[in-house]
Structures are given as structure tokens and as C-alpha cells.
Protein backbone atom coordinates (compact mmCIF):
# COMPACT_ATOMS: atom_id res chain seq x y z
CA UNK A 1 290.47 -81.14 253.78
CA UNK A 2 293.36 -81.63 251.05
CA UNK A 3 296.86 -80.78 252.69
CA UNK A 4 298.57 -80.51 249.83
CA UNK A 5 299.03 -78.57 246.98
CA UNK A 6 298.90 -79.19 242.86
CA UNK A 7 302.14 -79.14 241.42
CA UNK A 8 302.51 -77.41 238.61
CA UNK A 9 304.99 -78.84 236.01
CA UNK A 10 307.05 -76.94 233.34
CA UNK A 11 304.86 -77.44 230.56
CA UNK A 12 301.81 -76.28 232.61
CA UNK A 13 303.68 -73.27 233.79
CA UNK A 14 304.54 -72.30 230.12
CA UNK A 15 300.92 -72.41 229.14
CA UNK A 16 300.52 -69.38 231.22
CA UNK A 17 302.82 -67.26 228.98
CA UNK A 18 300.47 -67.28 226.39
CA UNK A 19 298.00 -65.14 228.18
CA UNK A 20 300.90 -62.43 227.42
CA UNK A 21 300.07 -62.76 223.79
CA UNK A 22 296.50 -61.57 224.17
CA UNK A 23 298.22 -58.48 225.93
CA UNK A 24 300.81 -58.11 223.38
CA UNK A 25 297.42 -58.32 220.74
CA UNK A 26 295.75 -55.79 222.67
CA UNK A 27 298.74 -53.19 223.00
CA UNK A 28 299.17 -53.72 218.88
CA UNK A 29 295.93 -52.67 218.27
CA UNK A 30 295.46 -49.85 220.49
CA UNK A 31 299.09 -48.61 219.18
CA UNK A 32 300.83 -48.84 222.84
CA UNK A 33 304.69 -48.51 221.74
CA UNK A 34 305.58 -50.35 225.32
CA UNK A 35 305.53 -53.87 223.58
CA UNK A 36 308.88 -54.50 224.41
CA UNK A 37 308.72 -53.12 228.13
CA UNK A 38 306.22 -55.66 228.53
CA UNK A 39 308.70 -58.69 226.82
CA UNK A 40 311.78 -56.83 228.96
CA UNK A 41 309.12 -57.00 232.03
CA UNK A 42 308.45 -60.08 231.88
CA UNK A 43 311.42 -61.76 230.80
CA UNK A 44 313.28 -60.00 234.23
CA UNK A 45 309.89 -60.91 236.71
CA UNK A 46 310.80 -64.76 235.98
CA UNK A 47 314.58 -64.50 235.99
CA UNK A 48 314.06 -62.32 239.39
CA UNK A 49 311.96 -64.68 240.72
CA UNK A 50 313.30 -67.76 239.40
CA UNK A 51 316.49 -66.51 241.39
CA UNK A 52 314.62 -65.74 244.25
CA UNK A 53 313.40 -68.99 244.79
CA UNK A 54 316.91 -70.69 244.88
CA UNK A 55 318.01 -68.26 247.33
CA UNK A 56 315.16 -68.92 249.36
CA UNK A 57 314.93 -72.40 249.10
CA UNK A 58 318.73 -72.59 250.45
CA UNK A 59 318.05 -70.21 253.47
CA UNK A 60 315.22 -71.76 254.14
CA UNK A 61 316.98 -75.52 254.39
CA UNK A 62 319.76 -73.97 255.82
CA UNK A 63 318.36 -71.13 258.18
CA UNK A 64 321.00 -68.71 259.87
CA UNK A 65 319.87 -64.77 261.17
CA UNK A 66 323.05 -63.37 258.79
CA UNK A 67 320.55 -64.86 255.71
CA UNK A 68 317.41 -63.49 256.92
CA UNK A 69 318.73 -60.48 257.72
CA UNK A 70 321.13 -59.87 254.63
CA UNK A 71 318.13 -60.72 252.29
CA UNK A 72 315.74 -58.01 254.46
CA UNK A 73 318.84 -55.54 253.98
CA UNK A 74 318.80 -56.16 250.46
CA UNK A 75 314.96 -56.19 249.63
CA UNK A 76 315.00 -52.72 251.33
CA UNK A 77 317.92 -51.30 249.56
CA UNK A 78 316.70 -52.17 246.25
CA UNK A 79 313.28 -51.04 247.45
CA UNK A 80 315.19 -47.40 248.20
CA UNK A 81 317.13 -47.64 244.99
CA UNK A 82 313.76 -47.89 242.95
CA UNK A 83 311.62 -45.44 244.48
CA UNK A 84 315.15 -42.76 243.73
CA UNK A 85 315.42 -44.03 240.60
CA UNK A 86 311.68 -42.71 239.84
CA UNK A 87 311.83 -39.62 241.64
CA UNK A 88 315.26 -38.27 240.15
CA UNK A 89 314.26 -34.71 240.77
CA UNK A 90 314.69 -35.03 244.69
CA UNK A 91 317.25 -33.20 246.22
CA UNK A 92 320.25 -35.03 248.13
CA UNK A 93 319.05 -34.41 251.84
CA UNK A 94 314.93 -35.29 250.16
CA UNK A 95 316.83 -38.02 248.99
CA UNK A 96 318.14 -39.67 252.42
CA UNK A 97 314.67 -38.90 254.23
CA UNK A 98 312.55 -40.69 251.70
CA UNK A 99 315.39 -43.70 251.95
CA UNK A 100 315.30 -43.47 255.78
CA UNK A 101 311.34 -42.84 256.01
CA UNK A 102 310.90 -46.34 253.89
CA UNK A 103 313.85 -48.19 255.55
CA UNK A 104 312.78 -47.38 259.52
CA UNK A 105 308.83 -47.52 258.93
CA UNK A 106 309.00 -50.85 257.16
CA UNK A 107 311.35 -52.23 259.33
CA UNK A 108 309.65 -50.93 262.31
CA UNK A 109 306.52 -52.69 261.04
CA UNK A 110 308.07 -55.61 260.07
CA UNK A 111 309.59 -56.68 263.65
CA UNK A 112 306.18 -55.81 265.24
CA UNK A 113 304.03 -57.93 263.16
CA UNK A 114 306.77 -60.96 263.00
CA UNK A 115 307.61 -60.63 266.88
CA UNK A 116 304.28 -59.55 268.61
CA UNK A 117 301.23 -60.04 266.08
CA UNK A 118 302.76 -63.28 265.05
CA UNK A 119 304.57 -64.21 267.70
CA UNK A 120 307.51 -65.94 266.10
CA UNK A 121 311.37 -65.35 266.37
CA UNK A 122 312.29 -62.60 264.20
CA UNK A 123 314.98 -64.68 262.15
CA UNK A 124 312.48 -67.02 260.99
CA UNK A 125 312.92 -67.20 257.52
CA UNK A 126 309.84 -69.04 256.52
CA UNK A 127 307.46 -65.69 258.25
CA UNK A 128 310.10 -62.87 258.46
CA UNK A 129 311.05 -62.62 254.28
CA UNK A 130 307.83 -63.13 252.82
CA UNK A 131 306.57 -60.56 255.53
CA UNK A 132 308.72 -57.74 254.57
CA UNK A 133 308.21 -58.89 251.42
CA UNK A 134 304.91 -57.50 251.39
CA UNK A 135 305.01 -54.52 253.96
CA UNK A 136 308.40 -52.76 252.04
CA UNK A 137 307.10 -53.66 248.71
CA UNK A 138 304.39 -51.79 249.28
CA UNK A 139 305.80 -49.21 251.22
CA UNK A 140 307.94 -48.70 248.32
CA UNK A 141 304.71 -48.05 246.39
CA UNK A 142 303.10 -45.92 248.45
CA UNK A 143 306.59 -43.73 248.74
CA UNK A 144 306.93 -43.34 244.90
CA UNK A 145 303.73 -42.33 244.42
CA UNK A 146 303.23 -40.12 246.80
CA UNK A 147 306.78 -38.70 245.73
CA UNK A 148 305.32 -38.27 242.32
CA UNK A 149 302.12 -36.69 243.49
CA UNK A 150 303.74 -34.03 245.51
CA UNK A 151 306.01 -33.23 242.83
CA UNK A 152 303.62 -32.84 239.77
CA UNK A 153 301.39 -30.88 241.86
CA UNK A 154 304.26 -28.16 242.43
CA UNK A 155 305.01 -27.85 239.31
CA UNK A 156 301.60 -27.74 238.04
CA UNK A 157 300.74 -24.93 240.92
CA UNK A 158 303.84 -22.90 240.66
CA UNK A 159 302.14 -19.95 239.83
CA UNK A 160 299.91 -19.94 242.68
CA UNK A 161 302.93 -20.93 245.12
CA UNK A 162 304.64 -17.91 243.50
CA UNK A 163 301.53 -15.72 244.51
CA UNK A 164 301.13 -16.80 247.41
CA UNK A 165 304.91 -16.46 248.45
CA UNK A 166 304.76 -13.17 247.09
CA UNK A 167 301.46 -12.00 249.37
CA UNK A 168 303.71 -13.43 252.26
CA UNK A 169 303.17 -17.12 252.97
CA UNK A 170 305.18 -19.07 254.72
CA UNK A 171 306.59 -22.07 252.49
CA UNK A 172 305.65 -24.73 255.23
CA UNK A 173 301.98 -23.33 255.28
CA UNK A 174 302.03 -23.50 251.18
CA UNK A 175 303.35 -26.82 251.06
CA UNK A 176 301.33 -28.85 253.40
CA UNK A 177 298.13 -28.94 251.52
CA UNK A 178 300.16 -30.52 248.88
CA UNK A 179 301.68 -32.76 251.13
CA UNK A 180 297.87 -34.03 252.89
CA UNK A 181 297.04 -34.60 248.99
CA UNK A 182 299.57 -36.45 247.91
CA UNK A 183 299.90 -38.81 250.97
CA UNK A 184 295.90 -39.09 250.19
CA UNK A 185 296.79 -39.94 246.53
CA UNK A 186 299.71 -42.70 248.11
CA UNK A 187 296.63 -44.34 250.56
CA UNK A 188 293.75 -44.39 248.32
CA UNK A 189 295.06 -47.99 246.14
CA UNK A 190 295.29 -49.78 249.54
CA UNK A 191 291.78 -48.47 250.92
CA UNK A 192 290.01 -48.91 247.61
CA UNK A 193 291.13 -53.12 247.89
CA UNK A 194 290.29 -53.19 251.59
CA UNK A 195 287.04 -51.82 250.49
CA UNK A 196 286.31 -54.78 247.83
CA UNK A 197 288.63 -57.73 250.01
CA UNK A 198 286.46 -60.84 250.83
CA UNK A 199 283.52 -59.85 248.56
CA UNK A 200 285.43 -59.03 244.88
CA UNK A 201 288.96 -60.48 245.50
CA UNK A 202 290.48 -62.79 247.85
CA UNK A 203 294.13 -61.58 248.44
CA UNK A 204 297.56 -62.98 247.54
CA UNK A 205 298.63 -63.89 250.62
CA UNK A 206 294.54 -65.66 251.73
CA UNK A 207 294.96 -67.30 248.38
CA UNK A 208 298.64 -69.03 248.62
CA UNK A 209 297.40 -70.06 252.12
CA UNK A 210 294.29 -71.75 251.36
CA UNK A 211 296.32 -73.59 248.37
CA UNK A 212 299.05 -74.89 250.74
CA UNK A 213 296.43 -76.39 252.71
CA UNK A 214 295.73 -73.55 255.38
CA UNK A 215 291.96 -73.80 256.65
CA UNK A 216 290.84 -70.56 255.75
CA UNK A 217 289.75 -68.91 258.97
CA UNK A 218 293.28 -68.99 259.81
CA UNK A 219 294.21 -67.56 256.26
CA UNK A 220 291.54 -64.96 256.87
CA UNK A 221 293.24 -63.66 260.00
CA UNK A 222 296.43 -63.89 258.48
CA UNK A 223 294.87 -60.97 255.74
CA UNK A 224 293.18 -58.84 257.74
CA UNK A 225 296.74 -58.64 259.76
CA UNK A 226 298.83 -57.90 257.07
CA UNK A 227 296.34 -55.91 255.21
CA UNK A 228 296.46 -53.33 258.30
CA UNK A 229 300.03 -53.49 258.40
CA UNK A 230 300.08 -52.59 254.64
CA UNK A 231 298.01 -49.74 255.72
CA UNK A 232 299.88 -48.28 258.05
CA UNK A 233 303.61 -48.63 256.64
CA UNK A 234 302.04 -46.80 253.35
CA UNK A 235 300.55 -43.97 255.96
CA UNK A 236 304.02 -43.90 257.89
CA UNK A 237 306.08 -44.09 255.19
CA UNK A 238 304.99 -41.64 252.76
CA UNK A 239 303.77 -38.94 255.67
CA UNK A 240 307.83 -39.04 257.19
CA UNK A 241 309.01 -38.92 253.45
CA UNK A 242 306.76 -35.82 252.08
CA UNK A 243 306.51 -34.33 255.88
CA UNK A 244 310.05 -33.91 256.52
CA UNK A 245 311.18 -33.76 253.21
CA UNK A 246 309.34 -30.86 252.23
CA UNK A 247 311.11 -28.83 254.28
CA UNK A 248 314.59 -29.18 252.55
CA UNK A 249 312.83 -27.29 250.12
CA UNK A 250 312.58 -24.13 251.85
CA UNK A 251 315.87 -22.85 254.10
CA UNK A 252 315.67 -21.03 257.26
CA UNK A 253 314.63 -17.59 255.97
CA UNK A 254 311.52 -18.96 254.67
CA UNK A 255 312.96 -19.09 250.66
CA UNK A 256 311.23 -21.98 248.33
CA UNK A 257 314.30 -23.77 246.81
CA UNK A 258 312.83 -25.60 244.47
């Protein structure tokens, strides 16, 4: 089996942008005013990644714990400051428990997978960043979403909160039905790809394996893995968000706040 991978040069690499052309086609016929979102978009993905890549190249030729860890600490803030950004209706204490429910989850999951499914020190660059990569990307996902779930469904319902309040309801027993559907809403993207994995789509992570030269049994197990790690930061992380954040909006005499 080939060890090695294609390079691509620069000129190969540009060809690629022209597929955004078709999109930008598309979008002008079907009148989509987000044109320039997708130009702004996809101008920032290269820079961001571009940048990325130097970074990572340098920790990963000079490897230290302060870099891995810094760069973990600074994927998750910005993962924090994104799903806030989205969800600018939260209150402050809503605030901290989705930032803390994303932040311990994903770093909880992160140091199991690395440490025992794995079985590598947790410093190591070359598994540790693109790990966490993954799990708080997605966790960051899953949290926004089911943010935005649980809040459009208030609003949409306040009427029937307001009846139900009024016929004597307790604000906890109103509010988790909405919080079991939005966490549903949050899980469903993940489960729908495990359904189709292997058979429709071969995953990110299977696929830059097998390229590198990975045999792909080894690749495979590497999937599954991460796949059900995926799954269950998404689960943990959105259930502690909308769980315990839910009840900063009632206070202790059973009043809706929001």
C-alpha cells in the first residue's frame, strides 16, 4: 500500500475555488442576498486555516504542554464566544452555564478519549488538538442549536406557558418538555450521519487517514471512536446547558422570568 500522500500544489488548490462560482451562480438565480456572506465566509475559512496551519506546524516541530494546552484553551473560548454570540437573548447566569456546560463536557471528553481510548500522553499535540478539534467543535454545534431550539419554542408557546402557569404549573414541569425537544433537535444531525456512515459517506477524519497512508481498519476504528465521542459531548453538553439553565429562568417562588 502507498504511504504517502499527493501533494497538492498552489495552482491545484486554486482550481478548487471555482466550485464557489457554481454556488455563487446558484444563489444569483434563486435570489439568495447572502452572496457576500459566502465571499466573507470563505475568504476568513482560508485565512483561519491558513493561520492555523503555521501555528500548528510550529507546535508540532516544537512540542511543549503550555502550546497544546494554550491552543485547547483557545479553541474552547472561541467555541464559547460563538455559541453567545448566537444566542444573545440568554441571560448572564444562562450565559456562564452554557460556557461551563461546553467547556467541562468537552474537556472531560477530550482527556478520556486522548488518555484512555487512545492511550497517548495528553500533551501530544499531533492526537490531543485535532481531537478537541472535533469533539468542542461539535459540541459547540450541538449547544447553539439546542440553545436556539429551546428558545424559539418559548416564544412560539408563550401562550400556552402563560395558561398553563396560570392553571398552576410549576415552571420546571412547563419547561422540561421543551428542554427533552430541543436537546432531541441538538442530537438528531449526529444520529442521522451515524445512520448513513460507511454505506453513504466515509467521514473526515476515516478519509484524511486513509490518504496519509493509514490502512483502513485502523482508520475505521479510529471513526467509530470519535464518532461516539461526538455523540456523547453533543448529549452532555447541550442536556447541562438547557437542564440547568432553564432554571435561571424561573426564581425560587416558582415565577417565569423570561
Amino acid at each position: 500500500m502507498d504511504q504517502g500522500i499527493v501533494a497538492m500544489n498552489l495552482w491545484q488548490f486554486a482550481l478548487i475555488y471555482v466550485l464557489l462560482l457554481v454556488v455563487l451562480a446558484v444563489m444569483k438565480k434563486c435570489k439568495i442576498n447572502q452572496t457576500k456572506l459566502l465571499v466573507v465566509a470563505s475568504m476568513r475559512m482560508t485565512a483561519q486555516l491558513v493561520l492555523a496551519g503555521l501555528i500548528l506546524t510550529y507546535i508540532f516541530e516544537n512540542p511543549h504542554p503550555l502550546f497544546t494546552v494554550a491552543y485547547i484553551l483557545l479553541m474552547t473560548g472561541f467555541a464559547i464566544y460563538l455559541v453567545l454570540q448566537r444566542n444573545p437573548s440568554l441571560n448572564p447566569r444562562f450565559k456562564v452555564i452554557a460556557g461551563a456546560s461546553l467547556a467541562l463536557t468537552g474537556i472531560s471528553i477530550v482527556c478520556f478519549f486522548v488518555m484512555v481510548v487512545v492511550g497517548v500522553n495528553l500533551f501530544n499535540p499531533q492526537y490531543t488538538i485535532p481531537i478537541s478539534g472535533m469533539i468542542i467543535g461539535n459540541a459547540m454545534t450541538g449547544v447553539s442549536l439546542g440553545l436556539q431550539t429551546f428558545y424559539s419554542t418559548i416564544k412560539t408557546q408563550r401562550v400556552q406557558i402563560e395558561t398553563l402557569l396560570n392553571l398552576g404549573a410549576t415552571p420546571k414541569k412547563i419547561l422540561t418538555p421543551f428542554v427533552n425537544g430541543a436537546l432531541e433537535t441538538a442530537l438528531l444531525p449526529t444520529l442521522n450521519s451515524m445512520l448513513g456512515m460507511g454505506i453513504i459517506s466515509l467521514p473526515g477524519m476515516m478519509t484524511g487517514q486513509i490518504l496519509s497512508g493509514t490502512m483502513p481498519m485502523t482508520a475505521i476504528l479510529y471513526q467509530i471512536a470519535i464518532i461516539i465521542a461526538i455523540c456523547t459531548v453533543t448529549c452532555l453538553s447541550v442536556f447541562c446547558a438547557l437542564f440547568f439553565g432553564a432554571r435561571t429562568l424561573y426564581n425560587e417562588r416558582d415565577q417565569m422570568t423570561v
